[in-house]
C-alpha atoms as a PDB file:
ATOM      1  CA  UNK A   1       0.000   0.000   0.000  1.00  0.00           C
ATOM      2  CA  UNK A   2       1.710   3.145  -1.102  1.00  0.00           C
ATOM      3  CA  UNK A   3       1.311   6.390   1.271  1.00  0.00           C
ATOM      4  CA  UNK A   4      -1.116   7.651  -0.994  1.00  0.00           C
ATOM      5  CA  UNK A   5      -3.579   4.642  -0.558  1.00  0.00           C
ATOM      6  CA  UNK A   6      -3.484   4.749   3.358  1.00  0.00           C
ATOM      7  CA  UNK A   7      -7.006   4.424   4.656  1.00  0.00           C
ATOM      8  CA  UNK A   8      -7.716   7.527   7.106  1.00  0.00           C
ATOM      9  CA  UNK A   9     -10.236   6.643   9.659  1.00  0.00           C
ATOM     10  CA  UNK A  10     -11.342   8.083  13.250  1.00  0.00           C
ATOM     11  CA  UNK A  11      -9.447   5.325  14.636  1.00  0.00           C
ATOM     12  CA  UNK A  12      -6.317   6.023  12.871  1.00  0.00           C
ATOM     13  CA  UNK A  13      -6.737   9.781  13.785  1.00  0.00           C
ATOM     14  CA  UNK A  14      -7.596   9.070  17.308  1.00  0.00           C
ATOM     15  CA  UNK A  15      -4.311   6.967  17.855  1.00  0.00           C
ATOM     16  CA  UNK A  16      -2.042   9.727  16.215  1.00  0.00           C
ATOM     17  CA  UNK A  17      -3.403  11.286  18.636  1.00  0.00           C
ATOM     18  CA  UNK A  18      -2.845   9.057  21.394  1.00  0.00           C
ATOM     19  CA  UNK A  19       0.399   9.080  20.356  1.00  0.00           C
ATOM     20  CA  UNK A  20       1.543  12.384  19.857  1.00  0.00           C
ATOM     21  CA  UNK A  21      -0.903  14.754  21.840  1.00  0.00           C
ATOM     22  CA  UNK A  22      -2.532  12.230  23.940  1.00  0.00           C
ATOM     23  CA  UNK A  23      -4.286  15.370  25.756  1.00  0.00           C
ATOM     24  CA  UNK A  24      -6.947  15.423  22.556  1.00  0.00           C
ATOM     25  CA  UNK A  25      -7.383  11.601  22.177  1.00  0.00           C
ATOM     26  CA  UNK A  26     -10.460  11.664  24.478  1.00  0.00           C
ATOM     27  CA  UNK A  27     -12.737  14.337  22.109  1.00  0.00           C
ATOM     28  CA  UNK A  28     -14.953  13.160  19.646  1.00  0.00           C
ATOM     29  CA  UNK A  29     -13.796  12.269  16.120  1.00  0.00           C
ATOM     30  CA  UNK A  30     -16.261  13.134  13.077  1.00  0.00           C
ATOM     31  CA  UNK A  31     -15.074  13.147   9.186  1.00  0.00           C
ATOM     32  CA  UNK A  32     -15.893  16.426   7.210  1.00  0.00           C
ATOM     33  CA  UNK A  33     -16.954  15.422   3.573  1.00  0.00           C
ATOM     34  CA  UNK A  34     -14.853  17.242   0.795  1.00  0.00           C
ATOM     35  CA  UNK A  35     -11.272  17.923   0.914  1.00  0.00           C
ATOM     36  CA  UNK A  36      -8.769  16.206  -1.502  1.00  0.00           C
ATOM     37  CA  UNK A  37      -5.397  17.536  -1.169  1.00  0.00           C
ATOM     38  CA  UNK A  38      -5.705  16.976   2.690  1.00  0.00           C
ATOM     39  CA  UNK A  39      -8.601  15.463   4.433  1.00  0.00           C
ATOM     40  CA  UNK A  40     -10.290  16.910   7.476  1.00  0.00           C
ATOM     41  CA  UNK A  41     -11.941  15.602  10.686  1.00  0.00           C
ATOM     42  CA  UNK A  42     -13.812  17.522  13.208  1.00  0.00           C
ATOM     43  CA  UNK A  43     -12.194  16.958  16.251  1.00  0.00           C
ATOM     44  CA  UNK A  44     -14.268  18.099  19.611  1.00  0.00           C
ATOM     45  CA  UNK A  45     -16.566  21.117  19.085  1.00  0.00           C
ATOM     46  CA  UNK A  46     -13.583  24.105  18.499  1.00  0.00           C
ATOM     47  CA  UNK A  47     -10.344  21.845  16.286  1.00  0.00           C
ATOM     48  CA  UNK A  48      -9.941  19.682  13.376  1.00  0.00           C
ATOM     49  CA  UNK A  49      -7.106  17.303  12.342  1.00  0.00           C
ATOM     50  CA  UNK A  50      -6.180  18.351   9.002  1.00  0.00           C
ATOM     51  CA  UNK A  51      -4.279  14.815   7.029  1.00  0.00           C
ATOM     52  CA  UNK A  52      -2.173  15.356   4.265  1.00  0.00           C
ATOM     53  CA  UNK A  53      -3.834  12.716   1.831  1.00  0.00           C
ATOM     54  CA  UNK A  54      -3.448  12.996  -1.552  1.00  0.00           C
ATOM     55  CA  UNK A  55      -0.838  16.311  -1.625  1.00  0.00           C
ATOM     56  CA  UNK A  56       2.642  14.821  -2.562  1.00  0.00           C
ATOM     57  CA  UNK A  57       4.531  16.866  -0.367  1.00  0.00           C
ATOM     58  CA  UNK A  58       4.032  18.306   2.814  1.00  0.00           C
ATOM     59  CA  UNK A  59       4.717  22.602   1.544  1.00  0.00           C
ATOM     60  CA  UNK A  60       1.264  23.342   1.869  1.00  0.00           C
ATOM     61  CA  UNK A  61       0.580  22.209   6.021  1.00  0.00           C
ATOM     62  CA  UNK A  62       3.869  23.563   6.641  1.00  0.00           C
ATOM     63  CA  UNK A  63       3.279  26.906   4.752  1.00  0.00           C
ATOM     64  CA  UNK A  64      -0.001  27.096   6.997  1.00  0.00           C
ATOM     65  CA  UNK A  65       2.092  26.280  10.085  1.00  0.00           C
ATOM     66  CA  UNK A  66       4.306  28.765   9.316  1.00  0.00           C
ATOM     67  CA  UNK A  67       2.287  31.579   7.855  1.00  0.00           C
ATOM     68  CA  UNK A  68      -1.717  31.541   9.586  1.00  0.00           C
ATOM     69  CA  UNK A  69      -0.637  32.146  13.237  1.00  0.00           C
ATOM     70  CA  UNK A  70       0.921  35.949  11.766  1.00  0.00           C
ATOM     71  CA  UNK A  71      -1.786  36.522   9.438  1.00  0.00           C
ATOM     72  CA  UNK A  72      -5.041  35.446  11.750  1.00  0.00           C
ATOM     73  CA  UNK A  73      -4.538  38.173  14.218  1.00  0.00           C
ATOM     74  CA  UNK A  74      -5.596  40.775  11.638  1.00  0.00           C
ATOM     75  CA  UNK A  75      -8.100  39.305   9.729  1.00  0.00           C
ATOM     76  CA  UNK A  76     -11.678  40.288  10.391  1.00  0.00           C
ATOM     77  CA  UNK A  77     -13.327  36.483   9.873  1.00  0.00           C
ATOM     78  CA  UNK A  78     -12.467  33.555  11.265  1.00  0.00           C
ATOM     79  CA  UNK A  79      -9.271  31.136   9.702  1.00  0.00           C
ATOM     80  CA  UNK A  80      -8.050  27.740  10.614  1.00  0.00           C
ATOM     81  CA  UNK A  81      -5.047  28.436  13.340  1.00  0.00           C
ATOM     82  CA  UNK A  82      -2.561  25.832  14.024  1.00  0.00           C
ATOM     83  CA  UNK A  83      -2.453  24.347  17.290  1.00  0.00           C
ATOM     84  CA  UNK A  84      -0.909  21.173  17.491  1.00  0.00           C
ATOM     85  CA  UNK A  85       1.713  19.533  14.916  1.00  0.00           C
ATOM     86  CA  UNK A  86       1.631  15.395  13.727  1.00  0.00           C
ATOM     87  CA  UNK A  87       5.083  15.078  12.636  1.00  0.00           C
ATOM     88  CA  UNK A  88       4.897  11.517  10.565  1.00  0.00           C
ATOM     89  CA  UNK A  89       5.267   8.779  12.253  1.00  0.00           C
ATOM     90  CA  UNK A  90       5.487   4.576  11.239  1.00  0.00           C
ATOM     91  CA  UNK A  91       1.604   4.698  11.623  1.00  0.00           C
ATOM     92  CA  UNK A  92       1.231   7.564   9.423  1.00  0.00           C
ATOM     93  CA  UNK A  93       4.000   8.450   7.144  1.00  0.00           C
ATOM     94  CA  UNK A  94       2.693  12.136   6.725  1.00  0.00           C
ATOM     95  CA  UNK A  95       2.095  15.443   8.332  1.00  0.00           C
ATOM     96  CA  UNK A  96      -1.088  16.457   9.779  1.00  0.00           C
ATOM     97  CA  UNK A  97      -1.978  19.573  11.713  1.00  0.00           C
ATOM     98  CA  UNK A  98      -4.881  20.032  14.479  1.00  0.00           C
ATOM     99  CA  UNK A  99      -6.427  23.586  13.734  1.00  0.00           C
ATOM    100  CA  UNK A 100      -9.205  25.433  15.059  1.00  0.00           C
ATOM    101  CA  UNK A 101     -12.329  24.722  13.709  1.00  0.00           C
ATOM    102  CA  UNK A 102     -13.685  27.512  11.512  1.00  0.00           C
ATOM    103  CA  UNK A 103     -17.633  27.097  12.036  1.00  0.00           C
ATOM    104  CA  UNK A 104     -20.711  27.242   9.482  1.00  0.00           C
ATOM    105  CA  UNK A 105     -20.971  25.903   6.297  1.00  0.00           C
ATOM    106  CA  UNK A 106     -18.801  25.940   2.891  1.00  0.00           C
ATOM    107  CA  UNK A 107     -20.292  27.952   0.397  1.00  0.00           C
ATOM    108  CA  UNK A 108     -20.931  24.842  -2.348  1.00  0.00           C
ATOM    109  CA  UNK A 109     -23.325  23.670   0.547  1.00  0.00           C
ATOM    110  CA  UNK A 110     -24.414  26.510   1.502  1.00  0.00           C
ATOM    111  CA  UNK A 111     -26.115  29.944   0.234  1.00  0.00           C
ATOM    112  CA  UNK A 112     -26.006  33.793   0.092  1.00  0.00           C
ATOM    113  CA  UNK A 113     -28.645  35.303   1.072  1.00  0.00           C
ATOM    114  CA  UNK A 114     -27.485  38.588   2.842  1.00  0.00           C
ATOM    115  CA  UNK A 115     -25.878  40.197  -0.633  1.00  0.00           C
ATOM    116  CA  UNK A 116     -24.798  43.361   0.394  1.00  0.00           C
ATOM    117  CA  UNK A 117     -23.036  42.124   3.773  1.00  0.00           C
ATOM    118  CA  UNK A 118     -21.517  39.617   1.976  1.00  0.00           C
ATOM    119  CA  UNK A 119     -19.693  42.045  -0.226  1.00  0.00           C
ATOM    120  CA  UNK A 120     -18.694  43.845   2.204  1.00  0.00           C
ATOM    121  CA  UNK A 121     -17.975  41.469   4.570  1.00  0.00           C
ATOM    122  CA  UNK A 122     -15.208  40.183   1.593  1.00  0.00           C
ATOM    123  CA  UNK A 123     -14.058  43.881   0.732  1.00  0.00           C
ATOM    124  CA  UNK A 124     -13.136  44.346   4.516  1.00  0.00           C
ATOM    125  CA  UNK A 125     -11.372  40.779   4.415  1.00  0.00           C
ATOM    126  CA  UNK A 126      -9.595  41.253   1.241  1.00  0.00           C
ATOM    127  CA  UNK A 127      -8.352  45.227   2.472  1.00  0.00           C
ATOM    128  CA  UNK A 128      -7.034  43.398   6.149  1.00  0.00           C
ATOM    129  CA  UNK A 129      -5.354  40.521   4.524  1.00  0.00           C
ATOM    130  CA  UNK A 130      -3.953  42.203   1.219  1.00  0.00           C
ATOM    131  CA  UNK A 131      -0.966  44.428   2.710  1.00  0.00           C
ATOM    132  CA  UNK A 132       2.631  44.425   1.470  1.00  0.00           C
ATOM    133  CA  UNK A 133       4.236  40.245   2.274  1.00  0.00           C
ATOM    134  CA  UNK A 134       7.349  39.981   3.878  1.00  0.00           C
ATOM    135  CA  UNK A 135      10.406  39.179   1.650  1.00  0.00           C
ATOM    136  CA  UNK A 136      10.784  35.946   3.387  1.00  0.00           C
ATOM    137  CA  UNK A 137       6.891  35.035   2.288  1.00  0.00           C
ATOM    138  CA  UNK A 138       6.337  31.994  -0.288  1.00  0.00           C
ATOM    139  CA  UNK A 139       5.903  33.076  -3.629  1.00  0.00           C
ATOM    140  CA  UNK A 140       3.329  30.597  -5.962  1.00  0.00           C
ATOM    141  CA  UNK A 141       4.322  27.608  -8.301  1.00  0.00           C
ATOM    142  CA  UNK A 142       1.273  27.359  -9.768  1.00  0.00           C
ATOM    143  CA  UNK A 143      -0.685  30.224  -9.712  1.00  0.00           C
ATOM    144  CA  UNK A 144      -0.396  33.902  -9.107  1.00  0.00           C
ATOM    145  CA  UNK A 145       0.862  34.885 -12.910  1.00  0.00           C
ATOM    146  CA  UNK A 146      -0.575  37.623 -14.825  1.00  0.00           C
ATOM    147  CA  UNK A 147      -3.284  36.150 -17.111  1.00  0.00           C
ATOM    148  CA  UNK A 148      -1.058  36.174 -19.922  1.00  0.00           C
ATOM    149  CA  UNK A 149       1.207  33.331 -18.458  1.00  0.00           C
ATOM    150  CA  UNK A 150      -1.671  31.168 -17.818  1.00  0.00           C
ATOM    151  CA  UNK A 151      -3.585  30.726 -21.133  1.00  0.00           C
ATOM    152  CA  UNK A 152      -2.660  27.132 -21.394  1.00  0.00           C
ATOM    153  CA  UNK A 153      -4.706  26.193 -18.215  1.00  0.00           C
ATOM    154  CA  UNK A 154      -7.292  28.714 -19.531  1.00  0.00           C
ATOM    155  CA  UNK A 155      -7.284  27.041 -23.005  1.00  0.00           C
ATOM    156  CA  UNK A 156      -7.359  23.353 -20.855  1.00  0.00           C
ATOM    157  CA  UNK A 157     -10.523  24.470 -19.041  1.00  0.00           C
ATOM    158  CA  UNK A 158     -12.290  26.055 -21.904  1.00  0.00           C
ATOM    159  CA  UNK A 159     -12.214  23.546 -24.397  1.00  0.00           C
ATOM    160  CA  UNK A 160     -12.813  20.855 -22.089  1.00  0.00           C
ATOM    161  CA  UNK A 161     -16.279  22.901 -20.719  1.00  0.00           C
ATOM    162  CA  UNK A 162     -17.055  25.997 -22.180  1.00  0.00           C
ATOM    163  CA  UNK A 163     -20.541  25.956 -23.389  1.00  0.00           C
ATOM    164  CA  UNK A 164     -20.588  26.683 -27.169  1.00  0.00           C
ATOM    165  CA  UNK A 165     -22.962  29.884 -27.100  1.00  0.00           C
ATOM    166  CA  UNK A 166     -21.272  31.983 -24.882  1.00  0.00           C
ATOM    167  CA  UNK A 167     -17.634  30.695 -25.458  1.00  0.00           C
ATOM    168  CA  UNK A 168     -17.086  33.729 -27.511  1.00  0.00           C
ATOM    169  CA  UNK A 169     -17.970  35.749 -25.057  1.00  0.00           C
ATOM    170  CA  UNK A 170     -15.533  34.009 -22.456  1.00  0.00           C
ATOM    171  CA  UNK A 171     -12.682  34.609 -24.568  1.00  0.00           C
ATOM    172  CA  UNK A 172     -13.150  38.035 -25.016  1.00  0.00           C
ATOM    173  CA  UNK A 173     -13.315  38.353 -21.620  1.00  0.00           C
ATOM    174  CA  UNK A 174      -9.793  36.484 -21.342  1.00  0.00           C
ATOM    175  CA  UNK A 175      -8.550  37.984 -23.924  1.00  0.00           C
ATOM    176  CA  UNK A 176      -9.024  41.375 -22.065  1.00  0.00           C
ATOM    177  CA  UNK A 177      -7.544  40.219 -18.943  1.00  0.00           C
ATOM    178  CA  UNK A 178      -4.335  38.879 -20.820  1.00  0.00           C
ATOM    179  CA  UNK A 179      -4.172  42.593 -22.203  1.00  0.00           C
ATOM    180  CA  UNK A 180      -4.394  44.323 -18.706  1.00  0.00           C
ATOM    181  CA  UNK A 181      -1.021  45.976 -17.280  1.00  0.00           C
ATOM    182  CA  UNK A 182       0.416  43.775 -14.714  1.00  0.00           C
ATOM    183  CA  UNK A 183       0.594  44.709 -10.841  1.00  0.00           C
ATOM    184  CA  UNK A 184       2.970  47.100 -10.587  1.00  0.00           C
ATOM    185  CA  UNK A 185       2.784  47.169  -6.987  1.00  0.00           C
ATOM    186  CA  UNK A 186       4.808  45.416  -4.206  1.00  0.00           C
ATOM    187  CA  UNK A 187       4.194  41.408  -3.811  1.00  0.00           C
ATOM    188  CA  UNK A 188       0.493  41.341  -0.931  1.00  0.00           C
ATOM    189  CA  UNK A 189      -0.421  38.303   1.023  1.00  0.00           C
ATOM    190  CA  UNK A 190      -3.223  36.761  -1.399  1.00  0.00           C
ATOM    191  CA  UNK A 191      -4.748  33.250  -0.352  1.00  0.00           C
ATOM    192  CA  UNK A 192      -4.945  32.819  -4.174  1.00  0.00           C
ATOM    193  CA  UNK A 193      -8.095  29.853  -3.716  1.00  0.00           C
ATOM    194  CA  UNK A 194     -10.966  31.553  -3.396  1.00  0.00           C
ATOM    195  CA  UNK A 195     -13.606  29.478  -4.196  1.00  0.00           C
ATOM    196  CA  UNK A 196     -17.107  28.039  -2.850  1.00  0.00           C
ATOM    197  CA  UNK A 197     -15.546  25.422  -1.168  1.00  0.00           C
ATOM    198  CA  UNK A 198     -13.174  27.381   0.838  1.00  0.00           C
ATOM    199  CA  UNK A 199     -15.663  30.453   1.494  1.00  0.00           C
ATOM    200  CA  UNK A 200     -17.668  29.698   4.550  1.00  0.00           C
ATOM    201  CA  UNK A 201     -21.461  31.224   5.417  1.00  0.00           C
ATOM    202  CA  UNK A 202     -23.621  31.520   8.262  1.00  0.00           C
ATOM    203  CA  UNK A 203     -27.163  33.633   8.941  1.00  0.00           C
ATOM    204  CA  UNK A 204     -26.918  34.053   5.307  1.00  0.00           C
ATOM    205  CA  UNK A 205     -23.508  36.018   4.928  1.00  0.00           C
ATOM    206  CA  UNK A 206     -19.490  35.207   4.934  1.00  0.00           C
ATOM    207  CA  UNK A 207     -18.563  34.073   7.960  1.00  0.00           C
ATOM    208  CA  UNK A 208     -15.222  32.423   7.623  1.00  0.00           C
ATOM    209  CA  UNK A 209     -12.451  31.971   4.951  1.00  0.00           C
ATOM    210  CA  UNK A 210     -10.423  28.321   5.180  1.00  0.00           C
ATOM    211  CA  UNK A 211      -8.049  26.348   2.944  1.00  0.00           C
ATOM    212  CA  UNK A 212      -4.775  28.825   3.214  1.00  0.00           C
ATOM    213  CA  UNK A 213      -2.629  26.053   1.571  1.00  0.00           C
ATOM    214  CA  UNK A 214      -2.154  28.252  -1.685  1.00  0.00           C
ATOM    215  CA  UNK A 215      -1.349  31.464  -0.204  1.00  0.00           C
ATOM    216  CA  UNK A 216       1.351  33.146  -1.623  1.00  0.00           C
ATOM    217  CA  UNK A 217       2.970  36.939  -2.136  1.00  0.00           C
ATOM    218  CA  UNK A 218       1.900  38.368  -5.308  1.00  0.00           C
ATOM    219  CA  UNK A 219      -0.847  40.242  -7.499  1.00  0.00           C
ATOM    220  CA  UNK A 220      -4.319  40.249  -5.312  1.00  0.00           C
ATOM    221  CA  UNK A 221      -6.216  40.158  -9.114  1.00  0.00           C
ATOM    222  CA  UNK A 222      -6.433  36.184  -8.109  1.00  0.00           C
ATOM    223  CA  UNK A 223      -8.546  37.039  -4.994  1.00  0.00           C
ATOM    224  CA  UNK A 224     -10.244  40.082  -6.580  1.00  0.00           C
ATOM    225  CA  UNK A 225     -11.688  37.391  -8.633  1.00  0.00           C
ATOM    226  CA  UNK A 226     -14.005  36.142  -6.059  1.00  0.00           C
ATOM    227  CA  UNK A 227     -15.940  39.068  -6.676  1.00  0.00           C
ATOM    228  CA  UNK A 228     -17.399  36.688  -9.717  1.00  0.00           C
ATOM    229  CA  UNK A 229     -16.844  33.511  -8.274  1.00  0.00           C
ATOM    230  CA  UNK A 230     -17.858  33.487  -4.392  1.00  0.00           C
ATOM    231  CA  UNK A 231     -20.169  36.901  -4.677  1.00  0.00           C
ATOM    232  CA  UNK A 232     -24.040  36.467  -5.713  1.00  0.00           C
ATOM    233  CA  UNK A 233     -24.876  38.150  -9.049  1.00  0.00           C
ATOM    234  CA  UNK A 234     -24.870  42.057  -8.954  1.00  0.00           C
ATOM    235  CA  UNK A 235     -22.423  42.621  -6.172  1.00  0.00           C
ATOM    236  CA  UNK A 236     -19.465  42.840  -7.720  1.00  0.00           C
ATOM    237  CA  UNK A 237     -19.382  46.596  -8.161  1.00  0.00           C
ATOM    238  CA  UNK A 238     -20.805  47.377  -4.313  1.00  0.00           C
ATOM    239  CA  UNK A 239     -17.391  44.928  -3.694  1.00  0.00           C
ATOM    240  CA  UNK A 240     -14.674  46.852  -5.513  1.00  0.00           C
ATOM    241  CA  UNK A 241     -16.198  50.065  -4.050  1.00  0.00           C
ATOM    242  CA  UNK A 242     -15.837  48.954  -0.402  1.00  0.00           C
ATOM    243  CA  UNK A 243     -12.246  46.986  -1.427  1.00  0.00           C
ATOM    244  CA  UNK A 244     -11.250  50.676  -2.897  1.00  0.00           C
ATOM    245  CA  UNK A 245      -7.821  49.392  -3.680  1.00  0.00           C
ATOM    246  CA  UNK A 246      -8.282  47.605  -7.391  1.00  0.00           C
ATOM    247  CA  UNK A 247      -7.683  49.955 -10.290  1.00  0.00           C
ATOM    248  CA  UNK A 248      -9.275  49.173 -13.695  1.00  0.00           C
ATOM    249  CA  UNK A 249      -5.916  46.723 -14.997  1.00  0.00           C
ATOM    250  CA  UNK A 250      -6.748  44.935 -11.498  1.00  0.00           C
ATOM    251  CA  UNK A 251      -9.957  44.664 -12.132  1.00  0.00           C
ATOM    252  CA  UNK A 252      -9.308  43.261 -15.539  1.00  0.00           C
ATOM    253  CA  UNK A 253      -7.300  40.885 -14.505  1.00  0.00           C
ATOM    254  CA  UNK A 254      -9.318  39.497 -11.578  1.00  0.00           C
ATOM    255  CA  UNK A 255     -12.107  39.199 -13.891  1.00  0.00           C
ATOM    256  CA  UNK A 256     -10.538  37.457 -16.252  1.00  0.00           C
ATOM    257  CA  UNK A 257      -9.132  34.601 -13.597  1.00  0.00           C
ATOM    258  CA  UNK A 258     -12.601  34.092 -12.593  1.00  0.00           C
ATOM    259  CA  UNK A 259     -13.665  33.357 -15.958  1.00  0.00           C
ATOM    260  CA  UNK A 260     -10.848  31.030 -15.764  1.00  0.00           C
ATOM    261  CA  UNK A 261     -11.394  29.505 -12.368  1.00  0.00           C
ATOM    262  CA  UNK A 262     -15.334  29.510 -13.181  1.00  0.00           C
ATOM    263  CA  UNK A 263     -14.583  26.895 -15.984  1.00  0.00           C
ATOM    264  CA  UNK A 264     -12.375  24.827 -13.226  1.00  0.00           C
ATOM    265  CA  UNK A 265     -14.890  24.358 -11.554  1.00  0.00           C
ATOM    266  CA  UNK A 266     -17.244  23.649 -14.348  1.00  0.00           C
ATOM    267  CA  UNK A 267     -14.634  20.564 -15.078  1.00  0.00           C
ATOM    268  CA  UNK A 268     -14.530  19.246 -11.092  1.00  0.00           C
ATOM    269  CA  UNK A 269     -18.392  19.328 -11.975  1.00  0.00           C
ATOM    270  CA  UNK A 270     -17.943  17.334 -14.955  1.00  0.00           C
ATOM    271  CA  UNK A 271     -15.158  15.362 -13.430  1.00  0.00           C
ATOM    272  CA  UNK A 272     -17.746  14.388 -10.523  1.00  0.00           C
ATOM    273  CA  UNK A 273     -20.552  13.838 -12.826  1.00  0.00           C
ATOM    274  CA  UNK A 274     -18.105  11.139 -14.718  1.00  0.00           C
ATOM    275  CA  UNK A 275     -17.379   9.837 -11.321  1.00  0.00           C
ATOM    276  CA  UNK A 276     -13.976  10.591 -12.061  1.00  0.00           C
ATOM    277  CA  UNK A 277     -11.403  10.859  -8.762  1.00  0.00           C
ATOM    278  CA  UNK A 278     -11.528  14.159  -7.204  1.00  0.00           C
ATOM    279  CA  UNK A 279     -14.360  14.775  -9.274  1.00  0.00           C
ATOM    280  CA  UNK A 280     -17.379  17.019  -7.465  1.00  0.00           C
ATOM    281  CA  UNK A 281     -20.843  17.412  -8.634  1.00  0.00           C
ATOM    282  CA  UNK A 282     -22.261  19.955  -7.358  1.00  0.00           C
ATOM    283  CA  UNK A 283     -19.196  22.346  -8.136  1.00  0.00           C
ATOM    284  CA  UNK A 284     -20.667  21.868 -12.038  1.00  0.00           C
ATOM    285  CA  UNK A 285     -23.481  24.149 -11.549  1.00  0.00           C
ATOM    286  CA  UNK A 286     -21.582  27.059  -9.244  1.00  0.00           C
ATOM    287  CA  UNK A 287     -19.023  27.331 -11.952  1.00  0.00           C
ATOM    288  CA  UNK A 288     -21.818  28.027 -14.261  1.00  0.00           C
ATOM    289  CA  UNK A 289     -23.769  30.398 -12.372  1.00  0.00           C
ATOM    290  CA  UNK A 290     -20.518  31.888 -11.611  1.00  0.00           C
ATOM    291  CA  UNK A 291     -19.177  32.516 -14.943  1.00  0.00           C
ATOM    292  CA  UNK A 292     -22.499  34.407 -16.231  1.00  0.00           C
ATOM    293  CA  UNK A 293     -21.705  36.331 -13.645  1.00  0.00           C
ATOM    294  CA  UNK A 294     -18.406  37.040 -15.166  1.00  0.00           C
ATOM    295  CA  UNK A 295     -19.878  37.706 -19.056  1.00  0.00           C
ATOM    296  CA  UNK A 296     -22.462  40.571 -16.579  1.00  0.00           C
ATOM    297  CA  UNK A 297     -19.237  42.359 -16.028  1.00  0.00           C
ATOM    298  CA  UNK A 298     -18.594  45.014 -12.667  1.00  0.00           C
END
């Protein structure tokens, strides 16, 4: 069985903890559906074990370890805080991280209702978290390019999904982005995976941003984006009137990543639909409603 295939269970969970922070081994144990890279268990009312599943290599825990304990302080929601560390062990060959438990309920399960707040609500986030990174902070693999060194993914995602009478329409808004100026401004702490799954609500409103694995120092275009992607339809403009700090290149950039990361999530859709590994179902329909958003503009 290679590490990848290990079988995570409460019982496995509860004995890393027995072993390593034996203090926790006596609160209750309860899986939390989702999660891919790392797979997450309730632990208790107020922590969660976070297990490094199906991530090859331990950067993203550790880059949360590292980095969530200096940002947390100043952000104006709720995010996962490291507590405890699982170094691996011959039970468990991986890292895993007990965190506090963010509560309510992820966006892609969850709905919108309070509009305006909501915008807000991320405005106020983005301006707290978006300040000048240290030199010292991680800069992306992956993501966090200007739109013009990303058109393969783009062109991945749109042939695989885009719907054939508004495809045009897509690439014009791509097309834009890749056209914008870049950021001219010093690197900012971005989480840079903004998404329904990692946006969570409560009475109708944000209530708590999770999923910091991806954060790196660079343009904030590839959070602005959730203006499109987590925001209901109509909101975007209330949101980069509050966030006050996005001028038009930003804007045309950030809209242009959502387009992109709207058709992502149109293929996890797909990919679940298929049954595929990874795959989720429900994200199918969110990417959808989220990219008309996009072609609707500010």
């Amino acid at each position: 069985m290679t590490d990848t295939e290990i079988e995570i269970t409460a019982d496995l969970v509860r004995d890393l903890l027995q072993e390593q922070h034996p203090d926790l081994a006596g609160l209750t144990i309860r899986e939390v559906a989702g999660g891919w890279g790392n797979q997450m268990w309730r632990l208790g009312d107020e922590l969660a074990v976070r297990m490094q599943r199906m991530d090859p290599t331990p950067e993203l825990q550790l880059k949360e370890r590292r980095w969530l304990p200096v940002l947390a302080p100043r952000l104006p929601l709720p995010v996962p805080t490291p507590v405890r560390f699982g170094e691996p062990s011959e039970r468990f060959p991986k890292h895993w991280t007990v965190m506090t438990w963010v509560p309510g309920e992820p966006l892609d399960h969850g709905t919108i209702s309070r509009d305006a707040h909501a915008a807000d609500t991320l405005a106020g986030f983005l301006q707290a978290l978006h300040v000048e990174a240290p030199a010292e902070a991680p800069i992306a693999t992956d993501r966090g390019a200007h739109p013009r060194n990303c058109t393969d993914g783009f062109e991945n995602f749109f042939q695989a999904v885009a719907p054939d009478d508004i495809a045009a329409d897509v690439r014009t808004v791509w097309d834009d982005a890749v056209a914008a100026h870049a950021w001219e401004g010093p690197p900012v702490w971005v989480h840079g995976d903004l998404h329904p799954a990692n946006v969570v609500v409560s009475d109708g409103t944000l209530s708590g941003i999770v999923d910091f694995g991806d954060m790196f120092a660079g343009d904030p275009a590839w959070d602005l984006a959730a203006a499109w992607v987590v925001l209901p339809a109509g909101t975007a403009s209330r949101f980069f009137d509050v966030y006050a700090q996005a001028d038009e290149a930003a804007i045309r950039r950030a809209r242009g990543l959502a387009a992109m990361k709207s058709l992502f999530l149109m293929l996890m859709g797909q990919n679940g639909d298929r049954g595929l590994p990874g795959g989720k179902p429900n994200w199918g329909p969110a990417g959808r409603a989220a990219l008309d958003r996009v072609l609707k503009g500010v």
